[in-house]
C-alpha atoms as a PDB file:
ATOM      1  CA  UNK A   1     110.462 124.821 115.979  1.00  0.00           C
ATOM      2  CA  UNK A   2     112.208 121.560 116.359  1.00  0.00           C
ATOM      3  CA  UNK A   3     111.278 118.646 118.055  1.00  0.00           C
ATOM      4  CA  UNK A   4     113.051 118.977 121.104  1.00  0.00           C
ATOM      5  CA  UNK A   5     114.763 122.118 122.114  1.00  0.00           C
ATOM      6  CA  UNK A   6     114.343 125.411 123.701  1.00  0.00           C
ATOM      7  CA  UNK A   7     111.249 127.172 122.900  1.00  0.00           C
ATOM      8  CA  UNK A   8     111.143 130.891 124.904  1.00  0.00           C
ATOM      9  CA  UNK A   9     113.728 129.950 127.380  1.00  0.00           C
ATOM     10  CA  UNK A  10     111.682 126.121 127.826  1.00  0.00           C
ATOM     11  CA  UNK A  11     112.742 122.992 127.416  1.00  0.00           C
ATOM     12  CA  UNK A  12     109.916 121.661 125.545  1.00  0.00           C
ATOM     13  CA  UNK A  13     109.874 117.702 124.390  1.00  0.00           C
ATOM     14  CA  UNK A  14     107.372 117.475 121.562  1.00  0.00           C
ATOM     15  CA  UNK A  15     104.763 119.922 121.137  1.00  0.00           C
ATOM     16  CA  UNK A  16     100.429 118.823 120.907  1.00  0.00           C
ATOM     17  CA  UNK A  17     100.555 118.754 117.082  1.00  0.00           C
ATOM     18  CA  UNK A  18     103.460 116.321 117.055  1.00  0.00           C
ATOM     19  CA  UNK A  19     101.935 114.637 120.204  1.00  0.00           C
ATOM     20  CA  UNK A  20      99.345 113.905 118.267  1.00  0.00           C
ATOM     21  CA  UNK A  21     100.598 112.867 115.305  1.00  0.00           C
ATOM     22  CA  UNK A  22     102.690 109.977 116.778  1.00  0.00           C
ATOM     23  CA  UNK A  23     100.166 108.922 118.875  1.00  0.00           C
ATOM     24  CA  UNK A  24      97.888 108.306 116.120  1.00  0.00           C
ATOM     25  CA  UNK A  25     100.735 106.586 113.953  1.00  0.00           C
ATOM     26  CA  UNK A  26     100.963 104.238 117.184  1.00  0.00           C
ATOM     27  CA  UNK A  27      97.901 103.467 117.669  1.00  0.00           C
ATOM     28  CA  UNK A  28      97.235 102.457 113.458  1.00  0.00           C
ATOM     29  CA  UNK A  29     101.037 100.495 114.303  1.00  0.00           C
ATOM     30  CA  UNK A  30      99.083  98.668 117.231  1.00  0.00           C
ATOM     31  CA  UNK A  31      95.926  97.579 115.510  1.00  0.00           C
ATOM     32  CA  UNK A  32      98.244  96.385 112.775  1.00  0.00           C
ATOM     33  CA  UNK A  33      99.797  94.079 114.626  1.00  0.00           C
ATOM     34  CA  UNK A  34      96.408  92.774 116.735  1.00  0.00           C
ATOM     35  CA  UNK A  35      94.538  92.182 113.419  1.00  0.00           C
ATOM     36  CA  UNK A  36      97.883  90.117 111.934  1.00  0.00           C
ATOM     37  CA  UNK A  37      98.227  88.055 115.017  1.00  0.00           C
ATOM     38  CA  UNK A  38      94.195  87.697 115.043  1.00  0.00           C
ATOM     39  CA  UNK A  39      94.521  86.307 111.217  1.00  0.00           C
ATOM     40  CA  UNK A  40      97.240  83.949 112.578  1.00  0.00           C
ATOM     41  CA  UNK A  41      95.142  82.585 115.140  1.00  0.00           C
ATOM     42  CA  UNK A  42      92.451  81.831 113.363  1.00  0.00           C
ATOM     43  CA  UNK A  43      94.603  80.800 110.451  1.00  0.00           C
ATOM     44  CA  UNK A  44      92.598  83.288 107.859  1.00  0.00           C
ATOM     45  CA  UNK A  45      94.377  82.836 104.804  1.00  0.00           C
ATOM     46  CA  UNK A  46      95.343  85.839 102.155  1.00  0.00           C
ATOM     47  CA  UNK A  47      92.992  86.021  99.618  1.00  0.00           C
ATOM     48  CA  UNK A  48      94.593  85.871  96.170  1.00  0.00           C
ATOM     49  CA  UNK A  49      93.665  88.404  93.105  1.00  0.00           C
ATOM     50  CA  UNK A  50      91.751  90.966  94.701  1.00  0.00           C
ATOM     51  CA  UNK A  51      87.913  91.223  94.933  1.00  0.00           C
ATOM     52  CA  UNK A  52      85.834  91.091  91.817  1.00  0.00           C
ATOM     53  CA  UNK A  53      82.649  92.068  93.103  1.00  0.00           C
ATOM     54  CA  UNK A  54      82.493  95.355  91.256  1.00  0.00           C
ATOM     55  CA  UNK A  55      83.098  93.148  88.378  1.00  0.00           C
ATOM     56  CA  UNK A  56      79.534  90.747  88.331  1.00  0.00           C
ATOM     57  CA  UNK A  57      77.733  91.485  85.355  1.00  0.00           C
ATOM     58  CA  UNK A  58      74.792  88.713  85.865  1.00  0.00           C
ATOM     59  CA  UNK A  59      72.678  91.099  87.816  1.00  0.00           C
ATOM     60  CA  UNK A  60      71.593  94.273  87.874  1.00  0.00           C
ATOM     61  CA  UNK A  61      73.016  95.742  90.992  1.00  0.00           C
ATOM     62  CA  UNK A  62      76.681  94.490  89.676  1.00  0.00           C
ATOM     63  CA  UNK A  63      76.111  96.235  86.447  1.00  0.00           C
ATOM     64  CA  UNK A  64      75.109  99.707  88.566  1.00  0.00           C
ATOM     65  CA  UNK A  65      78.270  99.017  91.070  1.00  0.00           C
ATOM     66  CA  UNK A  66      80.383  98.562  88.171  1.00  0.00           C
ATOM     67  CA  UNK A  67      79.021 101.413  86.498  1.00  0.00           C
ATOM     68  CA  UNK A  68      80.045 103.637  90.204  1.00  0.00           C
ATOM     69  CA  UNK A  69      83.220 102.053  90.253  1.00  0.00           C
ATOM     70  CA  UNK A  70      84.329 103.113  86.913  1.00  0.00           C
ATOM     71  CA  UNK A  71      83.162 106.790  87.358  1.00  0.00           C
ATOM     72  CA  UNK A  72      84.584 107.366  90.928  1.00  0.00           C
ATOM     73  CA  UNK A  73      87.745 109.478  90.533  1.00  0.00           C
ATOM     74  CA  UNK A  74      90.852 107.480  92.498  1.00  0.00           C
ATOM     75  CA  UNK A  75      88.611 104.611  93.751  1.00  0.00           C
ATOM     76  CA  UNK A  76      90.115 101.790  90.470  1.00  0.00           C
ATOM     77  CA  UNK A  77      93.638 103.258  91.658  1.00  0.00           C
ATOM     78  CA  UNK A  78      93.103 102.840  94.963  1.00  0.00           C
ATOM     79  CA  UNK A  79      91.693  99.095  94.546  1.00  0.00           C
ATOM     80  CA  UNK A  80      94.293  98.576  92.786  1.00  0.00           C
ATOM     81  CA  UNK A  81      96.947  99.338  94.783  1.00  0.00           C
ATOM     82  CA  UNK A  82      95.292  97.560  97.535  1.00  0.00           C
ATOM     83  CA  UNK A  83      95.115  94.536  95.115  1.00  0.00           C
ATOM     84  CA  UNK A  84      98.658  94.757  94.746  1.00  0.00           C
ATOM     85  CA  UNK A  85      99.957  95.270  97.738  1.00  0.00           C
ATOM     86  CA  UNK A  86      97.909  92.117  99.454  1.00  0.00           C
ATOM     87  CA  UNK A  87      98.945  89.529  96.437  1.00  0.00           C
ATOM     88  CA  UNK A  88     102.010  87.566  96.102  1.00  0.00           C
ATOM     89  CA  UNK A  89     103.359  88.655  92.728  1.00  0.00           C
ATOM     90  CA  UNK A  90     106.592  89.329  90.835  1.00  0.00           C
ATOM     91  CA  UNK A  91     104.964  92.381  88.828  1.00  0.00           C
ATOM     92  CA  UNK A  92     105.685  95.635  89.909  1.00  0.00           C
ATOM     93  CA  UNK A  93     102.873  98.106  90.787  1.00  0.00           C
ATOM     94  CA  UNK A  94     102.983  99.674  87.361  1.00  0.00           C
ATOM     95  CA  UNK A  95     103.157  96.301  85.386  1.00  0.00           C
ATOM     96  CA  UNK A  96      99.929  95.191  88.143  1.00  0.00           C
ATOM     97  CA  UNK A  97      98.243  98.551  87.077  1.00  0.00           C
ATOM     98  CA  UNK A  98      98.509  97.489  83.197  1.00  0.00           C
ATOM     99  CA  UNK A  99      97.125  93.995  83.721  1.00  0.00           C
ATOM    100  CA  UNK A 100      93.904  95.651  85.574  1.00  0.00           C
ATOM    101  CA  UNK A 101      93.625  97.646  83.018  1.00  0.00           C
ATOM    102  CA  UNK A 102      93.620  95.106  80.455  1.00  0.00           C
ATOM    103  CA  UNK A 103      91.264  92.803  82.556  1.00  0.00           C
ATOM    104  CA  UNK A 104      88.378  95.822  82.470  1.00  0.00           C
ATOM    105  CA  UNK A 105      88.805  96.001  79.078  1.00  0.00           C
ATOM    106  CA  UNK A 106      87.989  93.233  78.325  1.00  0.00           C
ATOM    107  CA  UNK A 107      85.311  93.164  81.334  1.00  0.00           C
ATOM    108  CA  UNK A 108      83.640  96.245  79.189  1.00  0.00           C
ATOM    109  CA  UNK A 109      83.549  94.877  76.108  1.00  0.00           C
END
Protein backbone atom coordinates (compact mmCIF):
# COMPACT_ATOMS: atom_id res chain seq x y z
CA UNK A 1 0.00 0.00 0.00
CA UNK A 2 0.87 3.61 -0.18
CA UNK A 3 1.84 5.86 2.32
CA UNK A 4 -1.21 7.51 3.04
CA UNK A 5 -4.49 6.33 1.76
CA UNK A 6 -7.31 4.03 2.32
CA UNK A 7 -6.41 0.70 3.53
CA UNK A 8 -9.90 -1.63 4.05
CA UNK A 9 -12.18 1.28 4.13
CA UNK A 10 -9.33 3.24 6.78
CA UNK A 11 -7.69 6.13 6.52
CA UNK A 12 -4.38 5.03 7.57
CA UNK A 13 -1.27 7.72 7.78
CA UNK A 14 1.90 5.65 7.69
CA UNK A 15 1.92 2.18 8.64
CA UNK A 16 4.65 0.55 11.79
CA UNK A 17 7.23 -0.48 9.15
CA UNK A 18 7.37 3.01 7.68
CA UNK A 19 6.90 4.41 11.28
CA UNK A 20 9.80 2.96 11.97
CA UNK A 21 11.85 3.56 9.35
CA UNK A 22 11.61 7.41 9.57
CA UNK A 23 11.94 7.45 13.01
CA UNK A 24 15.18 5.83 12.90
CA UNK A 25 16.38 8.10 9.87
CA UNK A 26 15.46 11.01 12.45
CA UNK A 27 16.96 10.05 15.10
CA UNK A 28 20.69 9.20 12.99
CA UNK A 29 19.57 13.09 11.37
CA UNK A 30 19.53 14.29 15.14
CA UNK A 31 22.74 12.86 16.46
CA UNK A 32 24.26 14.25 13.29
CA UNK A 33 23.66 17.46 14.00
CA UNK A 34 24.51 17.22 18.11
CA UNK A 35 27.93 15.64 17.34
CA UNK A 36 28.65 18.65 14.50
CA UNK A 37 27.62 21.37 16.82
CA UNK A 38 29.61 19.41 19.75
CA UNK A 39 32.87 19.51 17.29
CA UNK A 40 32.11 23.26 16.87
CA UNK A 41 32.11 23.92 20.39
CA UNK A 42 34.96 22.48 21.27
CA UNK A 43 36.57 23.59 18.05
CA UNK A 44 37.77 19.77 17.12
CA UNK A 45 39.30 20.19 13.93
CA UNK A 46 38.91 17.60 10.75
CA UNK A 47 41.57 15.39 10.65
CA UNK A 48 43.28 15.36 7.25
CA UNK A 49 44.29 11.96 5.22
CA UNK A 50 42.56 9.39 7.02
CA UNK A 51 43.97 7.12 9.80
CA UNK A 52 47.09 5.13 9.19
CA UNK A 53 47.07 2.99 12.05
CA UNK A 54 46.47 -0.20 10.13
CA UNK A 55 49.44 0.98 8.30
CA UNK A 56 52.46 0.84 11.35
CA UNK A 57 54.85 -1.63 10.44
CA UNK A 58 57.44 -0.97 13.51
CA UNK A 59 55.67 -3.40 15.72
CA UNK A 60 54.26 -6.45 15.75
CA UNK A 61 50.65 -5.85 16.49
CA UNK A 62 50.64 -3.24 13.35
CA UNK A 63 52.06 -5.88 11.15
CA UNK A 64 49.04 -8.49 12.44
CA UNK A 65 46.34 -5.44 12.07
CA UNK A 66 47.62 -4.79 8.76
CA UNK A 67 47.70 -8.26 7.90
CA UNK A 68 43.43 -8.29 9.13
CA UNK A 69 42.90 -5.28 7.32
CA UNK A 70 44.05 -6.49 4.05
CA UNK A 71 42.12 -9.86 4.27
CA UNK A 72 38.73 -8.43 5.53
CA UNK A 73 36.35 -8.43 2.54
CA UNK A 74 34.80 -4.56 2.17
CA UNK A 75 36.63 -3.21 5.27
CA UNK A 76 39.83 -1.18 2.70
CA UNK A 77 36.59 0.00 0.68
CA UNK A 78 34.84 1.03 3.37
CA UNK A 79 37.94 3.02 4.99
CA UNK A 80 38.27 4.33 2.11
CA UNK A 81 35.29 5.82 1.40
CA UNK A 82 35.21 7.11 4.84
CA UNK A 83 38.69 8.62 4.07
CA UNK A 84 37.23 10.31 1.29
CA UNK A 85 34.32 11.54 2.27
CA UNK A 86 35.92 13.36 5.61
CA UNK A 87 39.01 15.03 3.49
CA UNK A 88 39.02 18.15 1.59
CA UNK A 89 40.06 17.04 -1.88
CA UNK A 90 39.51 17.75 -5.58
CA UNK A 91 39.81 13.87 -6.53
CA UNK A 92 36.85 12.08 -7.09
CA UNK A 93 36.07 8.87 -5.13
CA UNK A 94 37.42 6.68 -7.89
CA UNK A 95 40.65 8.80 -8.52
CA UNK A 96 40.88 8.69 -4.14
CA UNK A 97 40.39 4.83 -4.49
CA UNK A 98 43.52 4.63 -7.02
CA UNK A 99 45.83 6.72 -4.85
CA UNK A 100 45.04 4.21 -1.75
CA UNK A 101 45.73 1.74 -3.76
CA UNK A 102 48.95 2.93 -4.86
CA UNK A 103 49.93 4.04 -1.24
CA UNK A 104 49.51 0.06 -0.01
CA UNK A 105 51.51 -0.86 -2.63
CA UNK A 106 54.01 0.60 -1.89
CA UNK A 107 53.21 0.07 2.02
CA UNK A 108 53.60 -3.89 1.01
CA UNK A 109 56.53 -3.81 -0.67
Amino acid sequence: GSASGLAGGRFRLWSANENLTSSLFYTLALLYIAFTSLQLKYDVHVMRGGVRCSHDTGSFWGRLLMKVYSNAPFLHELRVVTDWSTTTTSLNLFMWMKLEDAYNALFIT
